[in-house]
C-alpha atoms as a PDB file:
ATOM      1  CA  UNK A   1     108.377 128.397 116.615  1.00  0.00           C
ATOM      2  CA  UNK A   2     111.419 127.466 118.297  1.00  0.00           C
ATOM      3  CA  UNK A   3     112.486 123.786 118.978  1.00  0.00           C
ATOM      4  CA  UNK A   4     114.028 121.892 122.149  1.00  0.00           C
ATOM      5  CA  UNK A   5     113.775 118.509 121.224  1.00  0.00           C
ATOM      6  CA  UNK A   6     114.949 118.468 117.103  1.00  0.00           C
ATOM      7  CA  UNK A   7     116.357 120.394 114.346  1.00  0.00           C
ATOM      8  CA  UNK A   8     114.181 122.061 113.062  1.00  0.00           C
ATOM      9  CA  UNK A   9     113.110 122.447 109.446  1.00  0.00           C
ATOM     10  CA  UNK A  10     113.987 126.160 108.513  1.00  0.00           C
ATOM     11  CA  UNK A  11     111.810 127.540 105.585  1.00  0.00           C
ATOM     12  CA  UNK A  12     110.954 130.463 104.695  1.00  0.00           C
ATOM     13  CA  UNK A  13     107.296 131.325 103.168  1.00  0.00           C
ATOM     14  CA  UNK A  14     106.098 133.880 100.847  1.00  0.00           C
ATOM     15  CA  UNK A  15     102.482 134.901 101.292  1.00  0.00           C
ATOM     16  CA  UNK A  16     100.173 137.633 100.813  1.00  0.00           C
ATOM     17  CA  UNK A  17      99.561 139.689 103.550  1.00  0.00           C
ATOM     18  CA  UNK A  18      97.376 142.660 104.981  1.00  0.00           C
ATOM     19  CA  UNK A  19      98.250 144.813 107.709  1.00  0.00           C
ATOM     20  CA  UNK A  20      96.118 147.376 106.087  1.00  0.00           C
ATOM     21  CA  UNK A  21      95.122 148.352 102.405  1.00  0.00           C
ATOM     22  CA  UNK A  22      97.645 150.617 102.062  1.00  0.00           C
ATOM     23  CA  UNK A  23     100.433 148.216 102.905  1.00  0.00           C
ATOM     24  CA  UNK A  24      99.032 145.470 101.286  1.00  0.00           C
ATOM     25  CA  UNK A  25     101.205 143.104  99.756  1.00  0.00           C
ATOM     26  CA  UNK A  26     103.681 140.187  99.651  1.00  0.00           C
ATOM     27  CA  UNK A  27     105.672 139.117 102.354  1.00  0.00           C
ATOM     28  CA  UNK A  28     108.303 136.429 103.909  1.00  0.00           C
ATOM     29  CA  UNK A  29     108.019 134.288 107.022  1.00  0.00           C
ATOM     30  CA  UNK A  30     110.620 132.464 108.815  1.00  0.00           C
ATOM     31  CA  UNK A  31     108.775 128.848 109.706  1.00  0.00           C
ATOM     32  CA  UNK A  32     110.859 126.311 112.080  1.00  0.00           C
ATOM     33  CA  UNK A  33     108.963 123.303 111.773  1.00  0.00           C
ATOM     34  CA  UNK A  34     109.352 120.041 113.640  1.00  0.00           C
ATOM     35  CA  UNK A  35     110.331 117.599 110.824  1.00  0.00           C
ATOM     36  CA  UNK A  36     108.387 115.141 113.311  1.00  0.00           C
ATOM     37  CA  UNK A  37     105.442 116.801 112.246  1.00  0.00           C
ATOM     38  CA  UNK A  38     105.941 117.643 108.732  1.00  0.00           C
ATOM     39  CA  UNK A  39     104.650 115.766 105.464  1.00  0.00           C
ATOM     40  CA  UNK A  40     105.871 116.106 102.078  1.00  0.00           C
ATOM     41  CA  UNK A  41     103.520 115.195  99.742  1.00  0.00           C
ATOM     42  CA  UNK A  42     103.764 114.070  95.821  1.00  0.00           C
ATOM     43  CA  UNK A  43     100.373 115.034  94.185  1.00  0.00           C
ATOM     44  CA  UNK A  44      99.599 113.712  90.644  1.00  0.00           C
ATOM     45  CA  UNK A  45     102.709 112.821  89.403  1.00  0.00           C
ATOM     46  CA  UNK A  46     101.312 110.996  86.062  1.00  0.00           C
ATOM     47  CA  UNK A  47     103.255 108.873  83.829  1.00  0.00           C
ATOM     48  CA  UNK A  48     101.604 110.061  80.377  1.00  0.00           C
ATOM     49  CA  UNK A  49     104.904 110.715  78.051  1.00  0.00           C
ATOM     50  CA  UNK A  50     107.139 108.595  80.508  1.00  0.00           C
ATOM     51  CA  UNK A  51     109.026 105.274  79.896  1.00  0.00           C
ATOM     52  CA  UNK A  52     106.625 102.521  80.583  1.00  0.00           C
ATOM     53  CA  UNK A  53     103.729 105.132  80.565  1.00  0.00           C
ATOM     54  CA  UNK A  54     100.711 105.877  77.784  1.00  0.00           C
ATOM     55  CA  UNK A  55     102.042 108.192  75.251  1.00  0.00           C
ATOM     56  CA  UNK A  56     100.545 111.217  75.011  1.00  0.00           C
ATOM     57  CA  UNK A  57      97.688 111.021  72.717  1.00  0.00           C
ATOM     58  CA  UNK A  58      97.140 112.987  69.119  1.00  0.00           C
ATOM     59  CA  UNK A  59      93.809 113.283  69.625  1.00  0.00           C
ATOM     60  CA  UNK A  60      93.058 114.138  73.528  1.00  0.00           C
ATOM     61  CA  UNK A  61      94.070 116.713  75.676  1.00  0.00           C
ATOM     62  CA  UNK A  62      94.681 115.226  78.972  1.00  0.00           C
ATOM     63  CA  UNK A  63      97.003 115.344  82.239  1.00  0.00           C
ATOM     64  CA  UNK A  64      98.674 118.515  81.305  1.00  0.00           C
ATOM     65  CA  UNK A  65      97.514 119.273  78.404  1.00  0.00           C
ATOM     66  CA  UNK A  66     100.140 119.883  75.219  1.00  0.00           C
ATOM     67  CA  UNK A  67     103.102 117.849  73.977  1.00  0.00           C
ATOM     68  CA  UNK A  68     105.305 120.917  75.355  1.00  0.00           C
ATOM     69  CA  UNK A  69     103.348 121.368  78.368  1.00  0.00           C
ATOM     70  CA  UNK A  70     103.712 117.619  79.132  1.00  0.00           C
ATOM     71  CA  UNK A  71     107.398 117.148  78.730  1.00  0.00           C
ATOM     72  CA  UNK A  72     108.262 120.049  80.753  1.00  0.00           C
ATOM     73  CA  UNK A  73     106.484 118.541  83.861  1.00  0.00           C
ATOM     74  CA  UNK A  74     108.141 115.268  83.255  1.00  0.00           C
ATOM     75  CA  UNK A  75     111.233 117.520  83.588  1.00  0.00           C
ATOM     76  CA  UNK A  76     110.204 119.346  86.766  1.00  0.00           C
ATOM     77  CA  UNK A  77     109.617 116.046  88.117  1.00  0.00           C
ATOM     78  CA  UNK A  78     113.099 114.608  87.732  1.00  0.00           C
ATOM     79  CA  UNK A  79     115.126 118.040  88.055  1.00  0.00           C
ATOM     80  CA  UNK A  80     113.188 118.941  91.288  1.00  0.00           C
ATOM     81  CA  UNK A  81     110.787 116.084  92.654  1.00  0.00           C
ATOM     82  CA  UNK A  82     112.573 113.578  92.189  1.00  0.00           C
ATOM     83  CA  UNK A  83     115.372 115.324  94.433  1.00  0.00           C
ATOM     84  CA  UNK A  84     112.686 116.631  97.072  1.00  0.00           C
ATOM     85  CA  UNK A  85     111.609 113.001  97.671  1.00  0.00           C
ATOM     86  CA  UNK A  86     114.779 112.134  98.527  1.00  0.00           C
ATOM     87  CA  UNK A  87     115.714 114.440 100.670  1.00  0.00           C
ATOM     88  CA  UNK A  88     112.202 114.283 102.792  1.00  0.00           C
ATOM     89  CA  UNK A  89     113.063 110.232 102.940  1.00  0.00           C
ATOM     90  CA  UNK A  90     116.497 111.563 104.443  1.00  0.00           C
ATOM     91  CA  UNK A  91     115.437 113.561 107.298  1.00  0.00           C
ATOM     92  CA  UNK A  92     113.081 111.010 107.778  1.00  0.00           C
ATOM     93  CA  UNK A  93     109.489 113.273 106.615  1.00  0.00           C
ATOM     94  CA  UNK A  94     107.032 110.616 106.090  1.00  0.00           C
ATOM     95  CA  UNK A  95     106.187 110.638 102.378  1.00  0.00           C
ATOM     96  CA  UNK A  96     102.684 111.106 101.268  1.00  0.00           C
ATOM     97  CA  UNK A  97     101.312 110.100  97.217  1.00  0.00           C
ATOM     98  CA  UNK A  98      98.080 111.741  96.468  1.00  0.00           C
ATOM     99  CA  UNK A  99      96.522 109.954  93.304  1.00  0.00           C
ATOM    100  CA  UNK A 100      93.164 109.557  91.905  1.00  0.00           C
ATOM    101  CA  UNK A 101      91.254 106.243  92.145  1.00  0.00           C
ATOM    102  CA  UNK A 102      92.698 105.039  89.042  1.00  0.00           C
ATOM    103  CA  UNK A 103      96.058 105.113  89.861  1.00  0.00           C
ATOM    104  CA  UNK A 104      95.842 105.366  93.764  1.00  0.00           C
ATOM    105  CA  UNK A 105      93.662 102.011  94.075  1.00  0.00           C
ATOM    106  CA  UNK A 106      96.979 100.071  92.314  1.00  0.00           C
ATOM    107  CA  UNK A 107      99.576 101.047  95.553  1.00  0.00           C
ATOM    108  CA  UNK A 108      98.244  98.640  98.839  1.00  0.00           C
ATOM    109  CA  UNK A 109      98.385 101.198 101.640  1.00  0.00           C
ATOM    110  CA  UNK A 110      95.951 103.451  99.687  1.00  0.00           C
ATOM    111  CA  UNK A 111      93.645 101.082 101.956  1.00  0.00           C
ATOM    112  CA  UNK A 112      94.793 102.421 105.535  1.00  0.00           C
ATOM    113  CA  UNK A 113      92.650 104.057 107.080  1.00  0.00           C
ATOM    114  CA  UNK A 114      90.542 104.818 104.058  1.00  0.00           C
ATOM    115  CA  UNK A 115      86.831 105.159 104.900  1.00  0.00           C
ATOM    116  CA  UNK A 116      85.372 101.671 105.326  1.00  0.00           C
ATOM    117  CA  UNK A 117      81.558 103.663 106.053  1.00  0.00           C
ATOM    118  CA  UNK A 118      79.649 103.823 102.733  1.00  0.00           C
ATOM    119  CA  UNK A 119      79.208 107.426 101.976  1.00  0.00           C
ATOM    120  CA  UNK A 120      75.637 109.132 102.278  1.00  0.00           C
ATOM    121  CA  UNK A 121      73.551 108.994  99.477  1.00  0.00           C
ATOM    122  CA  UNK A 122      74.071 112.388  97.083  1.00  0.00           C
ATOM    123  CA  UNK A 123      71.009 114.394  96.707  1.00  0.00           C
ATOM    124  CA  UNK A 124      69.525 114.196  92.850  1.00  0.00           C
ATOM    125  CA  UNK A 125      70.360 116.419  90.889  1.00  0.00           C
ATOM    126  CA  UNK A 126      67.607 118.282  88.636  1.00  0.00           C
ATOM    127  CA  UNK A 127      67.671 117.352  84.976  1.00  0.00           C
ATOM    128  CA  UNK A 128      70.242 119.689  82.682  1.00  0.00           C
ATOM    129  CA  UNK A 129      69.118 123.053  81.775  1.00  0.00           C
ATOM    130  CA  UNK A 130      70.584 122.219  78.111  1.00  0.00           C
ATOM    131  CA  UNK A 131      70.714 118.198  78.001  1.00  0.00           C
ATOM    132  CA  UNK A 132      73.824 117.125  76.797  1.00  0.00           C
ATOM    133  CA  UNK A 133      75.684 120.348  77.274  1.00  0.00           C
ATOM    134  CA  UNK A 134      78.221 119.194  79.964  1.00  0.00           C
ATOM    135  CA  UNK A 135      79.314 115.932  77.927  1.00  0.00           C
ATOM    136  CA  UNK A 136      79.197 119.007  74.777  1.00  0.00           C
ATOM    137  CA  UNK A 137      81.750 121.085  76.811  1.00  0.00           C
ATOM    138  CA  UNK A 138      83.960 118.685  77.977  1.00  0.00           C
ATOM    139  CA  UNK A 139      84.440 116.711  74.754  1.00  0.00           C
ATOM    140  CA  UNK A 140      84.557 120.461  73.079  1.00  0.00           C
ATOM    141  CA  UNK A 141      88.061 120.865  75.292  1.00  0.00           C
ATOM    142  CA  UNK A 142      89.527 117.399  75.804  1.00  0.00           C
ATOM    143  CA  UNK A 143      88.681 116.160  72.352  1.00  0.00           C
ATOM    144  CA  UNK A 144      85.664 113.590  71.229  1.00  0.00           C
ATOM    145  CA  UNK A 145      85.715 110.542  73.674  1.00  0.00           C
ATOM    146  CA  UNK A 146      88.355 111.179  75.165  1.00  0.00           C
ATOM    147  CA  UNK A 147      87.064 109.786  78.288  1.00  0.00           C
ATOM    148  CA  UNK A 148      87.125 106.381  76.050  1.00  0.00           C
ATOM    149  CA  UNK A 149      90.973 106.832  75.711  1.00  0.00           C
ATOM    150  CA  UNK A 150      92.863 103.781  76.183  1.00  0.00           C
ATOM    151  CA  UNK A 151      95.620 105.271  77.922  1.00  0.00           C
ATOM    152  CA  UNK A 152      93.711 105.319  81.557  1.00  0.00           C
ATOM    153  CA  UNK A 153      94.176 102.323  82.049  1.00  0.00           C
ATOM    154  CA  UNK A 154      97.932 102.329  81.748  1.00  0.00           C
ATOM    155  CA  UNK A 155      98.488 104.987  84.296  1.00  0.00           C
ATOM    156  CA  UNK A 156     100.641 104.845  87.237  1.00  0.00           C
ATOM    157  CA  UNK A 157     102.683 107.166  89.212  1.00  0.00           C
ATOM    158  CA  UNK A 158     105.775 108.383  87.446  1.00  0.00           C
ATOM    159  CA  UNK A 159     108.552 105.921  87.722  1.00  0.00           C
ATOM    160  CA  UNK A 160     111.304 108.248  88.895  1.00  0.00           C
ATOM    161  CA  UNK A 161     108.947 109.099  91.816  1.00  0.00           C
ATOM    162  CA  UNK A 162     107.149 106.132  92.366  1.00  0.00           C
ATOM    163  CA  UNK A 163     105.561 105.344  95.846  1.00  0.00           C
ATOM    164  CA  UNK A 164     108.473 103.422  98.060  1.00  0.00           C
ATOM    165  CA  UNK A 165     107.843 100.557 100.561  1.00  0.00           C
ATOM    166  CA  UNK A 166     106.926 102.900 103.684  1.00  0.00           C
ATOM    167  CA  UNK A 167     105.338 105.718 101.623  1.00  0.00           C
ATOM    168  CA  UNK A 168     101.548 106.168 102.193  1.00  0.00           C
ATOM    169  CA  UNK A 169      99.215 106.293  99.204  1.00  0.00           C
ATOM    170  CA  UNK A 170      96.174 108.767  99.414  1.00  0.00           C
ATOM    171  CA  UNK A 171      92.696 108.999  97.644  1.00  0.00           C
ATOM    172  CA  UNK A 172      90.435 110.991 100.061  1.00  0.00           C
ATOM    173  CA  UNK A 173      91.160 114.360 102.348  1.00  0.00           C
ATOM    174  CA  UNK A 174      89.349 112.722 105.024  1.00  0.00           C
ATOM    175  CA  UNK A 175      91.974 109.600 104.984  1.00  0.00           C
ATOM    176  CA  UNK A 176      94.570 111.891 104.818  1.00  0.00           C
ATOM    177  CA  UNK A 177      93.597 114.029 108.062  1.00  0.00           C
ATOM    178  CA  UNK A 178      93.162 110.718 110.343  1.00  0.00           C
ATOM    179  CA  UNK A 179      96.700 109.508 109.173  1.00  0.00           C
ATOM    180  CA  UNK A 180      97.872 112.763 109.509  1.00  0.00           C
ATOM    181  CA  UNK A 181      96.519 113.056 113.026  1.00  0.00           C
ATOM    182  CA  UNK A 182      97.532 109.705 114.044  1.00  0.00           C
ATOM    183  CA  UNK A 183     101.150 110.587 113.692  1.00  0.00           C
ATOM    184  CA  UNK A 184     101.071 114.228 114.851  1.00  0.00           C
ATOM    185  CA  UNK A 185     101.514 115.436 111.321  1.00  0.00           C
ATOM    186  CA  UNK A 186     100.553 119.663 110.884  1.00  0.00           C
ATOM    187  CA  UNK A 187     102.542 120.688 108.276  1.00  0.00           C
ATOM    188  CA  UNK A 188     102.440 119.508 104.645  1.00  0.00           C
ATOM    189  CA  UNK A 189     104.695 120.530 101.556  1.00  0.00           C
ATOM    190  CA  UNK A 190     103.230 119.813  98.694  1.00  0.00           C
ATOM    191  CA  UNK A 191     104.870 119.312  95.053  1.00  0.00           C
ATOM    192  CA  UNK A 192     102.928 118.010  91.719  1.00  0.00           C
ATOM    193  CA  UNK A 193     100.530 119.117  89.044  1.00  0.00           C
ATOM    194  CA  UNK A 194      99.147 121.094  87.608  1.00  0.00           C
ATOM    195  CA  UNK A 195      99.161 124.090  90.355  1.00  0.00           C
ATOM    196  CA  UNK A 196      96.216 125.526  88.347  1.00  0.00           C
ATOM    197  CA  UNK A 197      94.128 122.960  88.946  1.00  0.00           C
ATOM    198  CA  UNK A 198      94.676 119.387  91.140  1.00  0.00           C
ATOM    199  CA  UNK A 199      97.001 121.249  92.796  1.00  0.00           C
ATOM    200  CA  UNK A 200      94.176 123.470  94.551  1.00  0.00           C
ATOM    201  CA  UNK A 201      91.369 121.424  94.107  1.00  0.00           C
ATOM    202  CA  UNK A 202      92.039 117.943  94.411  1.00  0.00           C
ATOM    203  CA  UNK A 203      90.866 115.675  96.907  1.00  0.00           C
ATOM    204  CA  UNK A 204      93.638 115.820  99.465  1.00  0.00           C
ATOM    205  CA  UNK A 205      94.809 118.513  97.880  1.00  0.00           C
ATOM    206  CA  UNK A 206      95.984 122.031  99.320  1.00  0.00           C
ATOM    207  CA  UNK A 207      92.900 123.714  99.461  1.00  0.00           C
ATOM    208  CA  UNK A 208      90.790 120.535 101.303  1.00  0.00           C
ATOM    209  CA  UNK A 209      94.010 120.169 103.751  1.00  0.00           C
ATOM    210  CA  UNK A 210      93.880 123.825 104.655  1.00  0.00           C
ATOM    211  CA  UNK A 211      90.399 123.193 105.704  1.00  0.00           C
ATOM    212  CA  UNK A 212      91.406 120.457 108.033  1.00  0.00           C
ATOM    213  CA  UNK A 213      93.521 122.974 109.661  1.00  0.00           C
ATOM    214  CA  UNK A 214      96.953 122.383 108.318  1.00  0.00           C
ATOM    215  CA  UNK A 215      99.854 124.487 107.351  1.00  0.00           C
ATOM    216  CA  UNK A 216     100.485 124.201 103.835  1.00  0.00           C
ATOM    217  CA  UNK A 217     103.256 124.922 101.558  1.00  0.00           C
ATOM    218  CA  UNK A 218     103.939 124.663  97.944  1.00  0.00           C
ATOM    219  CA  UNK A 219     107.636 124.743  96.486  1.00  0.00           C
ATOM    220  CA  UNK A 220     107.818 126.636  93.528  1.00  0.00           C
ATOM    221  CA  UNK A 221     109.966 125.443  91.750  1.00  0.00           C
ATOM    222  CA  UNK A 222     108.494 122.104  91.985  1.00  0.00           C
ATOM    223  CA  UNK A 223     104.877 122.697  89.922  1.00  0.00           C
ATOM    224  CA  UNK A 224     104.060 123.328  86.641  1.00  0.00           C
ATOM    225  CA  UNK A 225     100.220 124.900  85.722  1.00  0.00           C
ATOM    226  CA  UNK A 226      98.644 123.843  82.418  1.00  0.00           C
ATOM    227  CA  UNK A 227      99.777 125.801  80.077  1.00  0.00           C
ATOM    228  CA  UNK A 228      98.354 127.124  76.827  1.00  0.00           C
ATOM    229  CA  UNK A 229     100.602 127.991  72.975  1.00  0.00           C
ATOM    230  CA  UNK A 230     100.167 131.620  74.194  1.00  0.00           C
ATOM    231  CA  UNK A 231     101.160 131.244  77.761  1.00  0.00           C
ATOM    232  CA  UNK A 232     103.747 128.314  77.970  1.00  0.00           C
ATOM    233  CA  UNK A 233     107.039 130.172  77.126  1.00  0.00           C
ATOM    234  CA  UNK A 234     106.501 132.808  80.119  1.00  0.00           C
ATOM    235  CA  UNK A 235     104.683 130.517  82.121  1.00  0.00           C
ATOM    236  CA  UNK A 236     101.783 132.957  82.772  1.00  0.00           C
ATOM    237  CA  UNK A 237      99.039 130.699  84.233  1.00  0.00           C
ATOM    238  CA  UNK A 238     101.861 129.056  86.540  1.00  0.00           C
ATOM    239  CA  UNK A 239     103.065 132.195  88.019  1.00  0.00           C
ATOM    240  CA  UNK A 240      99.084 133.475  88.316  1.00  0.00           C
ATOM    241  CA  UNK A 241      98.428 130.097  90.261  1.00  0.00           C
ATOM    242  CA  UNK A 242     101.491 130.561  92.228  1.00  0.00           C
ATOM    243  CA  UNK A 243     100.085 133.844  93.126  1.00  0.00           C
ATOM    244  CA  UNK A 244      96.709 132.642  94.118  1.00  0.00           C
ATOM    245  CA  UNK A 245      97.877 130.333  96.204  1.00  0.00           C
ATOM    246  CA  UNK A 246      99.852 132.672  98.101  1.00  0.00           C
ATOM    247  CA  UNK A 247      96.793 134.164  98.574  1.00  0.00           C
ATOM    248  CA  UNK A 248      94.190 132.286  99.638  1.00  0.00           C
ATOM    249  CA  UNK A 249      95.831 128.672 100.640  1.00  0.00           C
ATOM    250  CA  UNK A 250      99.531 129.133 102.288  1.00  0.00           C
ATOM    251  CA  UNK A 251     102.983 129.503 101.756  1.00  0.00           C
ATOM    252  CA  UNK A 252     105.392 129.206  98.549  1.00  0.00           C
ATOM    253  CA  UNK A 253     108.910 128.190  99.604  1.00  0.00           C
ATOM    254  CA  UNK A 254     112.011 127.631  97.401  1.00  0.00           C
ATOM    255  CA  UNK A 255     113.442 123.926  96.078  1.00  0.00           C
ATOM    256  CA  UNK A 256     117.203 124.902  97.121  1.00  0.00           C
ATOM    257  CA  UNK A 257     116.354 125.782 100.039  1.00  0.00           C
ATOM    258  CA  UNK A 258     113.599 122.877 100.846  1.00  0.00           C
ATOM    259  CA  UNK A 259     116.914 121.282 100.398  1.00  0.00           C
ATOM    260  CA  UNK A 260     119.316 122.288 102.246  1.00  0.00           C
ATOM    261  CA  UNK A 261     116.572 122.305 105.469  1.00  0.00           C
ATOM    262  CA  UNK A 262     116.330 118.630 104.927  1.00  0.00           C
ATOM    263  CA  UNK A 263     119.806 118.020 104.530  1.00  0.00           C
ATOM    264  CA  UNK A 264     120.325 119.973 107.557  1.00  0.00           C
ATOM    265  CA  UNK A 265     118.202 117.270 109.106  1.00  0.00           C
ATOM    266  CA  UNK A 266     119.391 114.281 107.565  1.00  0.00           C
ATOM    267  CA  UNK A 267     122.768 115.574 109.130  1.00  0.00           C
ATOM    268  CA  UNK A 268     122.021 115.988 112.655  1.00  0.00           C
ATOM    269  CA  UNK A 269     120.137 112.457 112.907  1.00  0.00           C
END
């Protein structure tokens, strides 16, 4: 993966890998990637619990979940996204902010090159083996109209990572892949919440973008899983998803040395 014509972005990846079943196992790769066709992407960066944001609410559990859960990725987000951003914008790494509709549909270049073609009509569904059950379920977890929650509405990006003038605001995989293609982008390091869930199954998340064909990467560091009481102090379902996606999706790489890659970069411009 050598370069000729730029400095390249040295990571390295850890992944799961199989040679055989008997030497199954983790492993490291050494990636030089052309910045000019690398992305870093910000991926649901909420601003529940931040300044300006909805408080988190008594009676809902929403974005990620508990009080303790919530402040810690409000945490991650300044100790380690905040910095990632700004090193990307350094070496000059386009910047990519994947949001939902509710938040996405606030920034104006969510609208380039986002699908002008109405979508085909979804097939009907058959009527629900126990009526009522899914609104039952998801009320039974989130809390009782909690889809009624007043805080929606207030929801942005997080202010110490808001989108920039010259970042690109995302809502669909498919408008991701054409600006992605239009600019030569392949590789895409991803950061955000929660890496249990949105993380992997997002629209325009990791798992959709590996589909599209591109190399994907995840900095540890940099991602926070909903947690639970019982799993929060070790971090259990975090280091499980980290492990899955190692997996099945890409490449985990490490913050400091994200870092120093980009700064190597920013240097050389």
């Amino acid at each position: 993966m050598a370069l000729a014509t730029a400095v390249a972005l040295r990571l390295v990846g850890r992944h799961w890998e199989t040679p055989s079943l008997d030497r199954a196992g983790w492993a490291e790769t050494a990636y030089d990637l052309d910045p000019r066709e690398t992305g870093f992407v910000a991926l649901h960066l909420w601003n529940v619990g931040d300044v300006g944001g909805p408080p988190v609410p008594d009676a809902f559990l929403v974005d990620m979940g508990t009080r303790e859960c919530q402040e810690e990725s409000l945490r991650i987000a300044e100790r380690y996204i905040r910095p990632a951003i700004a090193a990307s914008r350094a070496a000059g790494l386009p910047i990519f902010h994947v949001e939902p509709a509710n938040i996405a549909m606030q920034y104006a270049s969510v609208h380039h090159m986002l699908e002008e073609e109405a979508p085909p009509p979804a097939r009907p569904r058959p009527p629900e083996a126990n009526p009522g059950w899914i609104k039952e379920r998801a009320e039974r977890s989130h809390g009782r109209g909690y889809r009624e929650w007043a805080g929606w509405g207030r929801m942005r990006i997080l202010s110490s990572c808001d989108a920039e003038p010259g970042d690109q605001v995302v809502l669909t995989g498919a408008q991701f892949d054409r600006i992605c293609r239009s600019r030569g982008i392949k590789n895409l390091v991803f950061t955000g919440f929660a890496t249990n869930m949105c993380i992997l199954d997002a629209a325009a998340a990791t798992r959709e973008m590996l589909g599209y064909g591109y190399r994907v990467f995840l900095i540890r560091e940099a991602t926070l899983a909903v947690e639970y009481p019982d799993t929060f102090a070790e971090r259990l379902m975090t280091r499980a998803a980290l492990k899955y996606f190692e997996l099945t999706i890409g490449d985990t790489i490490a913050f400091d040395q994200y870092i120093a890659a980009c700064q190597a970069i920013a240097t050389a411009r």
